[in-house]
Every structure is written in structure tokens, then in C-alpha cells.
C-alpha atoms as a PDB file:
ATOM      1  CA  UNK A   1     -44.238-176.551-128.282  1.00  0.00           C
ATOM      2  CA  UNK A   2     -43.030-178.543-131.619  1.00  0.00           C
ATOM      3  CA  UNK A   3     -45.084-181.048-130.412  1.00  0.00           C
ATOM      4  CA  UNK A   4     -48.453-179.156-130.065  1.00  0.00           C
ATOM      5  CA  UNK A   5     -47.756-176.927-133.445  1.00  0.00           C
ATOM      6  CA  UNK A   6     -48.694-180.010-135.592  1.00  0.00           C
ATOM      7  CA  UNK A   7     -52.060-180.445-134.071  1.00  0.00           C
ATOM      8  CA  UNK A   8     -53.449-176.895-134.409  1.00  0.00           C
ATOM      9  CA  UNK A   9     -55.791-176.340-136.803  1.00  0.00           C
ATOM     10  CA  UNK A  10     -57.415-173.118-138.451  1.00  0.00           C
ATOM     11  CA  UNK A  11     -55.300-169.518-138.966  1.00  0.00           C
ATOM     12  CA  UNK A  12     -54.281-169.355-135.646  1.00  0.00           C
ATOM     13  CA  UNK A  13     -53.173-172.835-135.150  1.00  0.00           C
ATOM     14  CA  UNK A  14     -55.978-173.333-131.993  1.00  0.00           C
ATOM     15  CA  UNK A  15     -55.133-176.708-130.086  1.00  0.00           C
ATOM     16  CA  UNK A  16     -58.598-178.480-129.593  1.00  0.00           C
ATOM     17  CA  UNK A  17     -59.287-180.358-125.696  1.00  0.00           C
ATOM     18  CA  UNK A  18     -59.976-183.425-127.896  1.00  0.00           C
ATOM     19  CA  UNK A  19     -56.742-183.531-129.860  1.00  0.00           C
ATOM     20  CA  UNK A  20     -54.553-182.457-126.323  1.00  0.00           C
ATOM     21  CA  UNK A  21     -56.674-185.299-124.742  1.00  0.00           C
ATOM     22  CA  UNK A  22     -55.317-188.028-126.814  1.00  0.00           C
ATOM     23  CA  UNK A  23     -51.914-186.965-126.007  1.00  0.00           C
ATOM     24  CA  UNK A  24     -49.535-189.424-123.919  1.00  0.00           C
ATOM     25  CA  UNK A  25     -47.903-188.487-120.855  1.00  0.00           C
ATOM     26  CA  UNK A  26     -44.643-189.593-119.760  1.00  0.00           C
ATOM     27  CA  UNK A  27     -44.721-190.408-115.962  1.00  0.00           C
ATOM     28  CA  UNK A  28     -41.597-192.377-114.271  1.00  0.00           C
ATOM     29  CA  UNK A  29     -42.430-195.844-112.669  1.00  0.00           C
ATOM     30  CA  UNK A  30     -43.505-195.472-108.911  1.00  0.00           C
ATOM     31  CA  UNK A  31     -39.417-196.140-107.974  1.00  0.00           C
ATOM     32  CA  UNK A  32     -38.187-193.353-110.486  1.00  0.00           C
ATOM     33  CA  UNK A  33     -40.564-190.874-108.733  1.00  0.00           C
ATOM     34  CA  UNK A  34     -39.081-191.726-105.266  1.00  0.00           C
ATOM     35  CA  UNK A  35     -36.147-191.266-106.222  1.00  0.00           C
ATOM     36  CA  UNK A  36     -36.788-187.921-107.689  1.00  0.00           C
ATOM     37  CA  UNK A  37     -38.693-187.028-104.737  1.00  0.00           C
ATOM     38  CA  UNK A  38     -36.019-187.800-102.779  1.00  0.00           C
ATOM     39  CA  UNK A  39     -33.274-185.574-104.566  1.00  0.00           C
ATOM     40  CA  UNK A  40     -35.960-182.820-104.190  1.00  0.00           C
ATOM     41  CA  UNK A  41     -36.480-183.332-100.546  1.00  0.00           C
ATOM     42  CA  UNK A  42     -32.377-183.274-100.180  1.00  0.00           C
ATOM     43  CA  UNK A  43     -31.816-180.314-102.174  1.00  0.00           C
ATOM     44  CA  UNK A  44     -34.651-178.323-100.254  1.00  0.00           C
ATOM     45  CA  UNK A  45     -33.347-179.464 -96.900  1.00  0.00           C
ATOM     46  CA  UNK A  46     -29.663-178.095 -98.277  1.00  0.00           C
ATOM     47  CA  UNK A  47     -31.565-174.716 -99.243  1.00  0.00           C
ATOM     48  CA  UNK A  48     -33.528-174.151 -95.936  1.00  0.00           C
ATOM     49  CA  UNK A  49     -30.091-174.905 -94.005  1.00  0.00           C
ATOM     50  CA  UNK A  50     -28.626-172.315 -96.075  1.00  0.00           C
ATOM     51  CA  UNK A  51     -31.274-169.682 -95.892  1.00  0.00           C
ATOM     52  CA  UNK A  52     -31.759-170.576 -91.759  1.00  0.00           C
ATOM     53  CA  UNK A  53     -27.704-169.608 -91.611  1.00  0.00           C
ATOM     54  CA  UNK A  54     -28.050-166.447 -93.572  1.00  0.00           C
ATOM     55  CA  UNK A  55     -31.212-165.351 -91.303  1.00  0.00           C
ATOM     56  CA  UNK A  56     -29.133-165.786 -88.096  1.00  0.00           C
ATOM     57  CA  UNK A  57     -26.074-164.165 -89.925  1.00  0.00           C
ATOM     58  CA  UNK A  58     -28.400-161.311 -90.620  1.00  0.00           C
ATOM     59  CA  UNK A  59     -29.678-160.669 -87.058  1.00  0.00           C
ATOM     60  CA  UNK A  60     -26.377-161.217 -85.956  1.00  0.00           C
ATOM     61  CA  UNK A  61     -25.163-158.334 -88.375  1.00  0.00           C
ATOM     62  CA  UNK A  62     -28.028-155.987 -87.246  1.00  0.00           C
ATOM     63  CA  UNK A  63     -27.432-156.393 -83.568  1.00  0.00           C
ATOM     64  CA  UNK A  64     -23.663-155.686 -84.514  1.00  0.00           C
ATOM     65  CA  UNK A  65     -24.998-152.347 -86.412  1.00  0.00           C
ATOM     66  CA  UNK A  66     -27.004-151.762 -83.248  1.00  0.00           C
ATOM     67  CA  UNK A  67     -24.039-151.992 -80.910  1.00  0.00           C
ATOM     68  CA  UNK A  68     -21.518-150.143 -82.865  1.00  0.00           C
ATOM     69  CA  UNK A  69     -23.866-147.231 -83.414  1.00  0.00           C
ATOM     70  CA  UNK A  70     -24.414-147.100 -79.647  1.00  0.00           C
ATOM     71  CA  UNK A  71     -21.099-147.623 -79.341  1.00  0.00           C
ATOM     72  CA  UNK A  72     -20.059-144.454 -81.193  1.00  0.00           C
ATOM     73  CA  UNK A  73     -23.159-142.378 -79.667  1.00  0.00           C
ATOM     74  CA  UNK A  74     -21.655-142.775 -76.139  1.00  0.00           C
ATOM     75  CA  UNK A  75     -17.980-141.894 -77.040  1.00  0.00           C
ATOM     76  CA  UNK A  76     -16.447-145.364 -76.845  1.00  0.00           C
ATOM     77  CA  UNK A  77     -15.918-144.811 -80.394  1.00  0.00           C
ATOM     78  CA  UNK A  78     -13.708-142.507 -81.577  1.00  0.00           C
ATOM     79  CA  UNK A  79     -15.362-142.028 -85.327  1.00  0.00           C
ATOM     80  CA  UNK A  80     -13.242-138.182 -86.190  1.00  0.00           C
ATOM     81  CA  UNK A  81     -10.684-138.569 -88.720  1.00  0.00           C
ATOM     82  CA  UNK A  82      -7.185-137.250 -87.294  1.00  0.00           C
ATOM     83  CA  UNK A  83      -5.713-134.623 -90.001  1.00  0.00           C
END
């Protein structure tokens, strides 16, 4: 934003196309960007694992939520408190 705040012009400090236009752009050599590409494409295959084992963990939980509610339903439960 620093950047940008010099280049404004008027009361409101508008940014013109033209001066934004004449503005370089940093981009990494074609190795740097595979490289970066790379970490991404680990780090999403590391989430999707992740989020895969917490989806089966899930349905594994709601079948187990299933069963014990049948479970208690047909007796095999005994869910009174003893006092």
C-alpha cells in the first residue's frame, strides 16, 4: 500500500491505470516458480490426506451413533442410572 500512496494524486489520493501500468512486477525465474509450485502441490496433497481421514473418521463416528442408539432402543443397552 506504501508503495501505491506516493503515486495518487488529487484529495483522495486516486491511483491512475497509467501510473499502476508503469509499475514493475516481481516474478521468480521459471525454476523458482517450480519450486514453489511444487511446495504448493505437497502441502495440498498433505491437506486432502488429512481432510480424506477426517471424512472417513466422521462416517465412521455416525455409523457408531447409529449403532449405539439402536443399540439402546432394543435393550442391549442398559442407559438407567442405578440409585
Amino acid at each position: 500500500m506504501k508503495l501505491f500512496h506516493g503515486m495518487g494524486k488529487g484529495i483522495r489520493l486516486t491511483l491512475s491505470f497509467d501510473e499502476l501500468k508503469k509499475q514493475l512486477i516481481p516474478v521468480p525465474s521459471p525454476d523458482e516458480q517450480k519450486v514453489i509450485v511444487a511446495y504448493i502441490e505437497s502441502k495440498c496433497n498433505k491437506i486432502n490426506s488429512l481432510i480424506k481421514d477426517l471424512e472417513t473418521e466422521i462416517e465412521y463416528l455416525k455409523e457408531y451413533k447409529q449403532k449405539l442408539i439402536a443399540d439402546c432402543v432394543t435393550g442391549q443397552i442398559n442407559v438407567q442410572s442405578e440409585q
